[in-house]
N, C-alpha and C. Protein backbone atom coordinates (compact mmCIF):
# COMPACT_ATOMS: atom_id res chain seq x y z
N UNK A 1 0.85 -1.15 0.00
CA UNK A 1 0.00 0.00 0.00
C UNK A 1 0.91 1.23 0.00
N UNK A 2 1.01 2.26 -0.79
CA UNK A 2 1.00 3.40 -0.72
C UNK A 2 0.61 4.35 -0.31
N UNK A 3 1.51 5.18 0.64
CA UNK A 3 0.76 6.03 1.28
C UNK A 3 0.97 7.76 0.60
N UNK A 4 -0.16 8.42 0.67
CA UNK A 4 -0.35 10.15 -0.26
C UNK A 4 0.07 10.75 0.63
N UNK A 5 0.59 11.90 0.50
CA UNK A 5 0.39 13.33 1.69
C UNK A 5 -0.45 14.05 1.36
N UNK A 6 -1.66 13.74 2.24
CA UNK A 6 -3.35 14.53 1.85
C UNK A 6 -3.15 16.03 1.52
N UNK A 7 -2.25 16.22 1.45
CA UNK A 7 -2.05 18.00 0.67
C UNK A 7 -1.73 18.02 -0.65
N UNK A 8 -1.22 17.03 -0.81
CA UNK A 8 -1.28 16.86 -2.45
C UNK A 8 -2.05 16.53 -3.13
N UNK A 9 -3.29 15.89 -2.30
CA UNK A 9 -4.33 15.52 -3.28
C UNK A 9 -5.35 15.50 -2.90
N UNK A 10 -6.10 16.35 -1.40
CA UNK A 10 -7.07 16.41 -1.60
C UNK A 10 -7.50 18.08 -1.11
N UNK A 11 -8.38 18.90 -1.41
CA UNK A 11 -8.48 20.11 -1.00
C UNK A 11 -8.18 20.84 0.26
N UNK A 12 -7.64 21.94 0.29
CA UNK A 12 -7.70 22.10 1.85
C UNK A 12 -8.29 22.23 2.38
N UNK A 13 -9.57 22.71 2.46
CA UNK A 13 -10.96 22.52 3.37
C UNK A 13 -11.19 21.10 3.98
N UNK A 14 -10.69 19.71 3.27
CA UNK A 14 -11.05 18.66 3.48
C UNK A 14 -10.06 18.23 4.15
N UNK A 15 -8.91 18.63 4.12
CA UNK A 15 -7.78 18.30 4.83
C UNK A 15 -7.94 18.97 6.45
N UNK A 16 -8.13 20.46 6.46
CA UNK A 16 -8.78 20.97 7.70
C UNK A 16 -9.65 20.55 8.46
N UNK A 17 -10.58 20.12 8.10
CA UNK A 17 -11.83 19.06 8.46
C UNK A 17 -11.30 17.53 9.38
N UNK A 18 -10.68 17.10 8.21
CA UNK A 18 -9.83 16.08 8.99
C UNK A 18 -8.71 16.39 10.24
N UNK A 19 -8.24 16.77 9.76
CA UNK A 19 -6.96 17.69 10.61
C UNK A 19 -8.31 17.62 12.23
N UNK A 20 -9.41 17.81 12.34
CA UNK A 20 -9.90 18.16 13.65
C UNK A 20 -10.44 17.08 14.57
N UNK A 21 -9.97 15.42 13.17
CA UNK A 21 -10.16 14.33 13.86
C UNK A 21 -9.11 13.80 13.63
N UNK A 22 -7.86 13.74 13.12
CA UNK A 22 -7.02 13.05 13.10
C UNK A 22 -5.55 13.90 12.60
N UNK A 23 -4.68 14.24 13.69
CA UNK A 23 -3.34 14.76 12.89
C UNK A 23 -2.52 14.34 13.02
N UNK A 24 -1.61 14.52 11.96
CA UNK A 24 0.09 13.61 12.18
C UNK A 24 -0.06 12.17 12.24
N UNK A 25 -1.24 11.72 11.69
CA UNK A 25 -1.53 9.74 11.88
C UNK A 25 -1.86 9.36 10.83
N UNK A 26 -1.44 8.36 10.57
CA UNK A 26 -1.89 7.45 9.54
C UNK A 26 -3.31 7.39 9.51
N UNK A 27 -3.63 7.65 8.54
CA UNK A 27 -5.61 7.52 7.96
C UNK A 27 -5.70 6.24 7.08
N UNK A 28 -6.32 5.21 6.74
CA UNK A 28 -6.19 4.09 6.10
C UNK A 28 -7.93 4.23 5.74
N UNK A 29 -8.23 4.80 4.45
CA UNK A 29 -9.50 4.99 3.32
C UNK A 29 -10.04 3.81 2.80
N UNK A 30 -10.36 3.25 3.11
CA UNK A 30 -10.69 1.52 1.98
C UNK A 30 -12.08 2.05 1.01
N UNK A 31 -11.56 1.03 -0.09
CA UNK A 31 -12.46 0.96 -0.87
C UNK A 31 -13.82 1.17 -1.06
N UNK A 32 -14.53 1.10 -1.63
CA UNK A 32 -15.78 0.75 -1.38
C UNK A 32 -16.13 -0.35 -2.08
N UNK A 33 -17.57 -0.81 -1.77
CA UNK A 33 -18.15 -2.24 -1.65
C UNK A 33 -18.02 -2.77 -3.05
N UNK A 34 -18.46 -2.05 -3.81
CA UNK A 34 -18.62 -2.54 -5.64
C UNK A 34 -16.85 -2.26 -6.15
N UNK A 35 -15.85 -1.64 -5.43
CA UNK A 35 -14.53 -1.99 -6.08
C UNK A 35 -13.45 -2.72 -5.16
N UNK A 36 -14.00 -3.48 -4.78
CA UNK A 36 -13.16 -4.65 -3.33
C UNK A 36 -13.11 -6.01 -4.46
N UNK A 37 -11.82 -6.63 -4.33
CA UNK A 37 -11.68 -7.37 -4.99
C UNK A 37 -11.78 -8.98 -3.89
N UNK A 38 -12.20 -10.06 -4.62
CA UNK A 38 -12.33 -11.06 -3.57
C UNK A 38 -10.72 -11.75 -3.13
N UNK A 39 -10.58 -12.68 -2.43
CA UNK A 39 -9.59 -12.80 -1.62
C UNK A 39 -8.47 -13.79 -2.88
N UNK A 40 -7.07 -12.79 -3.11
CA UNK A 40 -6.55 -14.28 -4.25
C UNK A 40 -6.70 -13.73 -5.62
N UNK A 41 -7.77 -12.34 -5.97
CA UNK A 41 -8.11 -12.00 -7.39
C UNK A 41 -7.08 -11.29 -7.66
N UNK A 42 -6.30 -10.70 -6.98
CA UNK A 42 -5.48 -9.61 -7.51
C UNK A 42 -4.27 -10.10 -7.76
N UNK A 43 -3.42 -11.14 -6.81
CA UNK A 43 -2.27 -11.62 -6.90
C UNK A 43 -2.31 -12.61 -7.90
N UNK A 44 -3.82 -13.50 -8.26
CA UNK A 44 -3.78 -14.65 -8.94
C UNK A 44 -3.64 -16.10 -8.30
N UNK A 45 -3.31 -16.01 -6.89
CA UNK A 45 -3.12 -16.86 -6.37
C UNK A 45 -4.64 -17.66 -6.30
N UNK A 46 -5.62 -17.53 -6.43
CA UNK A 46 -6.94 -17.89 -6.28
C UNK A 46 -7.19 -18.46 -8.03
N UNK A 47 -6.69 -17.98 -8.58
CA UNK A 47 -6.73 -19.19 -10.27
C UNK A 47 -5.72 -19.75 -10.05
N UNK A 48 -4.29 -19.54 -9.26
CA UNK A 48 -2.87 -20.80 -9.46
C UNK A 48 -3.95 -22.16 -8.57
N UNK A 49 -4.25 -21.88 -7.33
CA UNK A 49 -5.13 -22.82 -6.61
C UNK A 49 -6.33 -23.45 -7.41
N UNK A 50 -7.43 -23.15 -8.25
CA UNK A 50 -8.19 -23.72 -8.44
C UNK A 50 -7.60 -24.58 -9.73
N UNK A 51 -6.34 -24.10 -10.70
CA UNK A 51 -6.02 -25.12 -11.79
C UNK A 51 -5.10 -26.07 -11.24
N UNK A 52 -4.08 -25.65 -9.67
CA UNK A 52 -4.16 -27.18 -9.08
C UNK A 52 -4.95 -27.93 -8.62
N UNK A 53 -6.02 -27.36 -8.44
CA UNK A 53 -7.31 -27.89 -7.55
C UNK A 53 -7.74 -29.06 -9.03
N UNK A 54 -7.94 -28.34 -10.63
CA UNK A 54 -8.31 -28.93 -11.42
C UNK A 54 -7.19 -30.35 -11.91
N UNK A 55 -6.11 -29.94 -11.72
CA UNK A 55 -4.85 -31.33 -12.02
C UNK A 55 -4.81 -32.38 -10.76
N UNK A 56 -5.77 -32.12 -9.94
CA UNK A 56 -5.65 -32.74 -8.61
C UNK A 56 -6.78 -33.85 -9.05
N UNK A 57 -8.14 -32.91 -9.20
CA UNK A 57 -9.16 -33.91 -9.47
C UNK A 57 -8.74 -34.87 -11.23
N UNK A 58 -8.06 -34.08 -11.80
CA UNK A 58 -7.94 -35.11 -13.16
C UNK A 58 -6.93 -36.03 -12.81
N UNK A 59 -5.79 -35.99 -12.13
CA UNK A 59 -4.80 -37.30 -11.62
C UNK A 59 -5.93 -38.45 -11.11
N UNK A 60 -6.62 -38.02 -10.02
CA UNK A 60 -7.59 -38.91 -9.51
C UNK A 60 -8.69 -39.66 -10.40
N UNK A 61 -9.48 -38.75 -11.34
CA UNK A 61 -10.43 -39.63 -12.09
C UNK A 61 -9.30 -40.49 -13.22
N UNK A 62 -8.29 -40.30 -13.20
CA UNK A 62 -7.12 -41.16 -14.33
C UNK A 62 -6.77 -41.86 -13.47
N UNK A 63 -7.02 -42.60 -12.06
CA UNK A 63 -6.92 -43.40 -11.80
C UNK A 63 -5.33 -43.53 -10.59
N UNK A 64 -5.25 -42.61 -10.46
CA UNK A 64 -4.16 -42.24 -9.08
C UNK A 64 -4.87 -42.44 -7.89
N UNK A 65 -3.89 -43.14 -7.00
CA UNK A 65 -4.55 -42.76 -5.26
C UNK A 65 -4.95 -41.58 -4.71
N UNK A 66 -5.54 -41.61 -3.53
CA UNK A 66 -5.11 -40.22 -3.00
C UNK A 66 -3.58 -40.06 -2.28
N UNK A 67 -3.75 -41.20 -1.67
CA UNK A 67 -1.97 -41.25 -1.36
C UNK A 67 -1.01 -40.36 -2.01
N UNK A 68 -1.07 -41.19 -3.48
CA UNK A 68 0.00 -40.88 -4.65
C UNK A 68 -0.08 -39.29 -4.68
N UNK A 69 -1.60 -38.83 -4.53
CA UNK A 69 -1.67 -37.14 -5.35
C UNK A 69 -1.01 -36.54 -3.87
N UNK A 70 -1.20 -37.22 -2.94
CA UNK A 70 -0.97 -35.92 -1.74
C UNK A 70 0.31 -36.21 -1.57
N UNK A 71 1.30 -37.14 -1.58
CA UNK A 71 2.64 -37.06 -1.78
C UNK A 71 2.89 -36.29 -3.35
N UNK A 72 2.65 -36.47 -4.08
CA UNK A 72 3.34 -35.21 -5.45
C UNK A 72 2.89 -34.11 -5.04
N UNK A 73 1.77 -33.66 -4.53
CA UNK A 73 1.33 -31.67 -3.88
C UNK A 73 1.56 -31.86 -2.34
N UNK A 74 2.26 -32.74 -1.82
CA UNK A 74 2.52 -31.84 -0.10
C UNK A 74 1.58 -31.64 0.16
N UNK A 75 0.25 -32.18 0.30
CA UNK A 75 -0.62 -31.82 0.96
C UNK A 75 -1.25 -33.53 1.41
N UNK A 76 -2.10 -33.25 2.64
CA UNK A 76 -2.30 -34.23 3.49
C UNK A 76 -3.75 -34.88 2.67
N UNK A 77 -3.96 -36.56 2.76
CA UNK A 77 -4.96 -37.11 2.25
C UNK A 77 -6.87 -36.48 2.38
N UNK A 78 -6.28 -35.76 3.61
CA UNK A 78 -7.91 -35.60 4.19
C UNK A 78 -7.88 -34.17 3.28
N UNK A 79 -6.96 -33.08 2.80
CA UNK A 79 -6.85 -32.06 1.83
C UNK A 79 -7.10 -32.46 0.32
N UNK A 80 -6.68 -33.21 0.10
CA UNK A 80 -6.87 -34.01 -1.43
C UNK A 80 -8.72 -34.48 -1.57
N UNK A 81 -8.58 -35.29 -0.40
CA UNK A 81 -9.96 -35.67 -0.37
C UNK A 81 -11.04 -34.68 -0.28
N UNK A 82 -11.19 -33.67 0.94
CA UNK A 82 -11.64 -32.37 0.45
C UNK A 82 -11.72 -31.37 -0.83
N UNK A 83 -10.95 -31.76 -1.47
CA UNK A 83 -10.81 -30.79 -2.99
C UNK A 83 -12.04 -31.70 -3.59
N UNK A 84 -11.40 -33.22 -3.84
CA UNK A 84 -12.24 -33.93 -4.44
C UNK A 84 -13.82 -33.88 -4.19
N UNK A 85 -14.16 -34.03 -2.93
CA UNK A 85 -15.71 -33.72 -2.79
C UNK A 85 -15.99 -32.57 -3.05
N UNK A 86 -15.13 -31.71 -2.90
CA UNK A 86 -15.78 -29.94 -3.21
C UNK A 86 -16.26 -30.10 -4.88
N UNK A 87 -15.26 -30.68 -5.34
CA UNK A 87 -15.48 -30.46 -6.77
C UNK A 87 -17.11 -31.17 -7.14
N UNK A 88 -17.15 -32.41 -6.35
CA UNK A 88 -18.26 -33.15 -7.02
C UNK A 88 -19.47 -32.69 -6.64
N UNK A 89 -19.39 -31.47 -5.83
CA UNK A 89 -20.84 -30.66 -5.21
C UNK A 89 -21.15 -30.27 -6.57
């Protein structure tokens, strides 16, 4: 996150205003509701997870253990097995 110096960018009336609830402190503005991105959308990490999520369930319907898949992804049988039922909801 980047932080502005509210004198550069927002009016001084609005800066004064503030100034009478908050000075010399960090202010932290969030988004609003319709431009919040969900958790994973921005970095990508939330599509790297669901196309392992997708090579997880295709090892398995080709006929792999769960054993086998959770030793090649480091992840524990009862995690493998969870992907798998999520998917078949």
């Amino acid at each position: 996150m980047k932080y502005e110096n509210a004198n550069n960018i927002l009016p001084s009336h609005i800066v004064e205003i503030l100034q009478e609830y908050i000075e010399g402190k960090y202010l932290y503005i969030p988004k609003k509701d319709n431009n919040k991105k969900s958790w994973g959308e921005e970095s990508g990490f939330k599509k790297e997870l669901n196309n392992r999520n997708i090579e997880i369930i295709n090892e398995y319907n080709n006929g792999k253990t769960v054993k086998e898949i959770s030793e090649n992804y480091y992840l524990t049988e009862h995690s493998i097995r969870r992907i798998i039922r999520n998917h078949n909801k």
